[in-house]
Protein backbone atom coordinates (compact mmCIF):
# COMPACT_ATOMS: atom_id res chain seq x y z
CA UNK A 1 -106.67 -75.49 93.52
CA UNK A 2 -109.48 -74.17 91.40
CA UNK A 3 -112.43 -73.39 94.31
CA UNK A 4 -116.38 -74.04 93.21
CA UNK A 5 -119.33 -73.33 95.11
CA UNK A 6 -122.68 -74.27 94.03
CA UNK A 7 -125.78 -73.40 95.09
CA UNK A 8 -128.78 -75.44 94.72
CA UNK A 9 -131.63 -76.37 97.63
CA UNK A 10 -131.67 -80.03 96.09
CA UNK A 11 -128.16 -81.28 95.55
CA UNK A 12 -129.19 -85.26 95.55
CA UNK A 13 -130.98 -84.19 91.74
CA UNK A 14 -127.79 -82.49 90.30
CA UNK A 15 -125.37 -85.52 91.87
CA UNK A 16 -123.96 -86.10 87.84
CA UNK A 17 -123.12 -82.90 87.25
CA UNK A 18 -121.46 -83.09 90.42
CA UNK A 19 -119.44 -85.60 89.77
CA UNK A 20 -118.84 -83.93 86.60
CA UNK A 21 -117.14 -80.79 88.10
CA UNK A 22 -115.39 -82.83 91.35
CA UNK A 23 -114.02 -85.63 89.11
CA UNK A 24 -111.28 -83.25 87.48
CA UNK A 25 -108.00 -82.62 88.89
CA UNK A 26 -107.21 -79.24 91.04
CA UNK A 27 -110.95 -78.79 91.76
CA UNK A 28 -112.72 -78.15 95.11
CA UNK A 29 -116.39 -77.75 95.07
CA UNK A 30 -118.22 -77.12 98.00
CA UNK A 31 -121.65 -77.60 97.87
CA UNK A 32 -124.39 -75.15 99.87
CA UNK A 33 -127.94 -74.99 99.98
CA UNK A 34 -128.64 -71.35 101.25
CA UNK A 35 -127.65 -67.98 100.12
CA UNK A 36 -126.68 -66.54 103.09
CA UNK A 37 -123.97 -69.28 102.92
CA UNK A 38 -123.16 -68.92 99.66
CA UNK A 39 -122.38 -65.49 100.12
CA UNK A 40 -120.57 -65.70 103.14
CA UNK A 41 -118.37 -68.33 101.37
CA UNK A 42 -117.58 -65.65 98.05
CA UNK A 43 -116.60 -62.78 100.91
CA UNK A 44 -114.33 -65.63 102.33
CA UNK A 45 -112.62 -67.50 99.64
CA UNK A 46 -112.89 -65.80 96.84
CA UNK A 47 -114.11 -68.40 94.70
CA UNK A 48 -112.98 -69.21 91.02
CA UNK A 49 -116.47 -69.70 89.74
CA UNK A 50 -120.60 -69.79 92.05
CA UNK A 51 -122.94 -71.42 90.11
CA UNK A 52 -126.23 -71.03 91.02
CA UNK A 53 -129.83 -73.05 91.21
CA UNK A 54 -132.48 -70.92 89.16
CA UNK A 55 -134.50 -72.53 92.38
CA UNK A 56 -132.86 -71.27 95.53
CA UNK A 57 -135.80 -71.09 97.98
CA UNK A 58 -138.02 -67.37 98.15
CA UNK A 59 -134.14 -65.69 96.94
CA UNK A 60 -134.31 -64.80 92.90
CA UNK A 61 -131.03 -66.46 91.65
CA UNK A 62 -130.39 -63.26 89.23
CA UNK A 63 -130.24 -60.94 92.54
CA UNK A 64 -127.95 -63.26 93.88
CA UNK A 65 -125.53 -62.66 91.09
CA UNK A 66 -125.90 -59.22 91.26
CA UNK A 67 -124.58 -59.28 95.19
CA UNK A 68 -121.77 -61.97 94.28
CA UNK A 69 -120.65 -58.83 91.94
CA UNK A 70 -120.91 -56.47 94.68
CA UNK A 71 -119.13 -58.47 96.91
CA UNK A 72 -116.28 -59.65 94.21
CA UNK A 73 -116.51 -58.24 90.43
CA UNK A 74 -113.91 -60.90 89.10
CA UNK A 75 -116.04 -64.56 90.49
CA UNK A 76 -117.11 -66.00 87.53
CA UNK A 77 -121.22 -67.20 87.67
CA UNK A 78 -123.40 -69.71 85.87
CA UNK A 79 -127.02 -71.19 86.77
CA UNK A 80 -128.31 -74.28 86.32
CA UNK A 81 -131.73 -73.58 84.39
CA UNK A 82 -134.86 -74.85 82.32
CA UNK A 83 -135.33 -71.12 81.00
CA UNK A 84 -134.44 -71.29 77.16
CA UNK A 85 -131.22 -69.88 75.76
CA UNK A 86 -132.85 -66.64 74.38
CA UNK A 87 -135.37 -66.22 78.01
CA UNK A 88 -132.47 -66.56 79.56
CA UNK A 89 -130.26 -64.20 78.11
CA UNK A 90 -132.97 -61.67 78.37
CA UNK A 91 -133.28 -62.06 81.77
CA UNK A 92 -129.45 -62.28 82.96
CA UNK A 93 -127.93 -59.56 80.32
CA UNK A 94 -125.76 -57.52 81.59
CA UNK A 95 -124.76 -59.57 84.29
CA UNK A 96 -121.69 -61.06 82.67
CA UNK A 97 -123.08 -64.38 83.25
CA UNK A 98 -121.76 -67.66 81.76
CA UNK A 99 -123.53 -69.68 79.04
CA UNK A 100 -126.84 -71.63 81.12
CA UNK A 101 -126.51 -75.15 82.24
CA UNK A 102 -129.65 -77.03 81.42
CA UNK A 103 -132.22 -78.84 83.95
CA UNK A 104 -131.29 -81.41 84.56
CA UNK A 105 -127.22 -80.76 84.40
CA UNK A 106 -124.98 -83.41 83.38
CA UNK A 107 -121.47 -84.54 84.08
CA UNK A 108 -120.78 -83.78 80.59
CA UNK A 109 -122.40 -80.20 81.36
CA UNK A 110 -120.31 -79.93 83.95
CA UNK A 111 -117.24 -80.82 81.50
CA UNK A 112 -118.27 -78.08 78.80
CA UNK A 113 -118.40 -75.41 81.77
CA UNK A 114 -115.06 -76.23 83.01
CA UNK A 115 -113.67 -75.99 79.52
CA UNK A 116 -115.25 -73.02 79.12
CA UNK A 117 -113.90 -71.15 82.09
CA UNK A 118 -110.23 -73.10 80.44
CA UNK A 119 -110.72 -70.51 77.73
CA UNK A 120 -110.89 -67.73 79.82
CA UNK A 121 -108.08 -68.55 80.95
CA UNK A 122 -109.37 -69.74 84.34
CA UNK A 123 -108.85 -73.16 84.83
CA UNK A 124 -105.67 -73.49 82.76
């Protein structure tokens, strides 16, 4: 079983993408809507892959990665974002971050970042 957890403070606007990630086979996700969860859920499980909100309340999302890393060096991480490709990448280099999702994400977004994580040899 492949274990998600997303982060976002307004799941009911992200319900395709989802759908996207829960409708494949040997995938959990468990949706939050706090950090302090979030992270107490990476220290627990050890998650396959957190993706993040870019809007998680007064938290910046990008300092959230960089505690999931503290906390676990090998959890894969993606946001869901309206930054550009090129702002984004400025802002998140380094951080070993997966490609962005766009605002709003799809179920077919959700599709392209499982297959992604399938060529890292993930979610094989």
């Amino acid at each position: 079983m492949k274990k998600i957890i997303l982060l976002s403070p307004s799941l009911d606007s992200i319900s395709d993408f989802v759908t996207g990630l829960s409708d494949q086979p040997d995938v959990r996700v468990t949706m939050v809507s706090t950090a302090e969860e979030m992270l107490r859920l990476v220290r627990e499980e050890s998650p396959d892959l957190v993706i993040l909100d870019e809007n998680v309340g007064d938290r910046n999302a990008l300092d959230l990665v960089i505690s999931i890393l503290s906390i676990n060096a090998m959890v894969n991480t993606a946001m869901i974002t309206s930054m550009s490709p090129e702002a984004w990448h400025e802002k998140s280099e380094g951080l070993g971050m997966l490609e962005p999702v766009p605002r709003p994400p799809t179920a077919s977004d959700a599709h392209k970042l499982l297959a992604t994580l399938g060529t890292l040899g993930k979610f094989i």
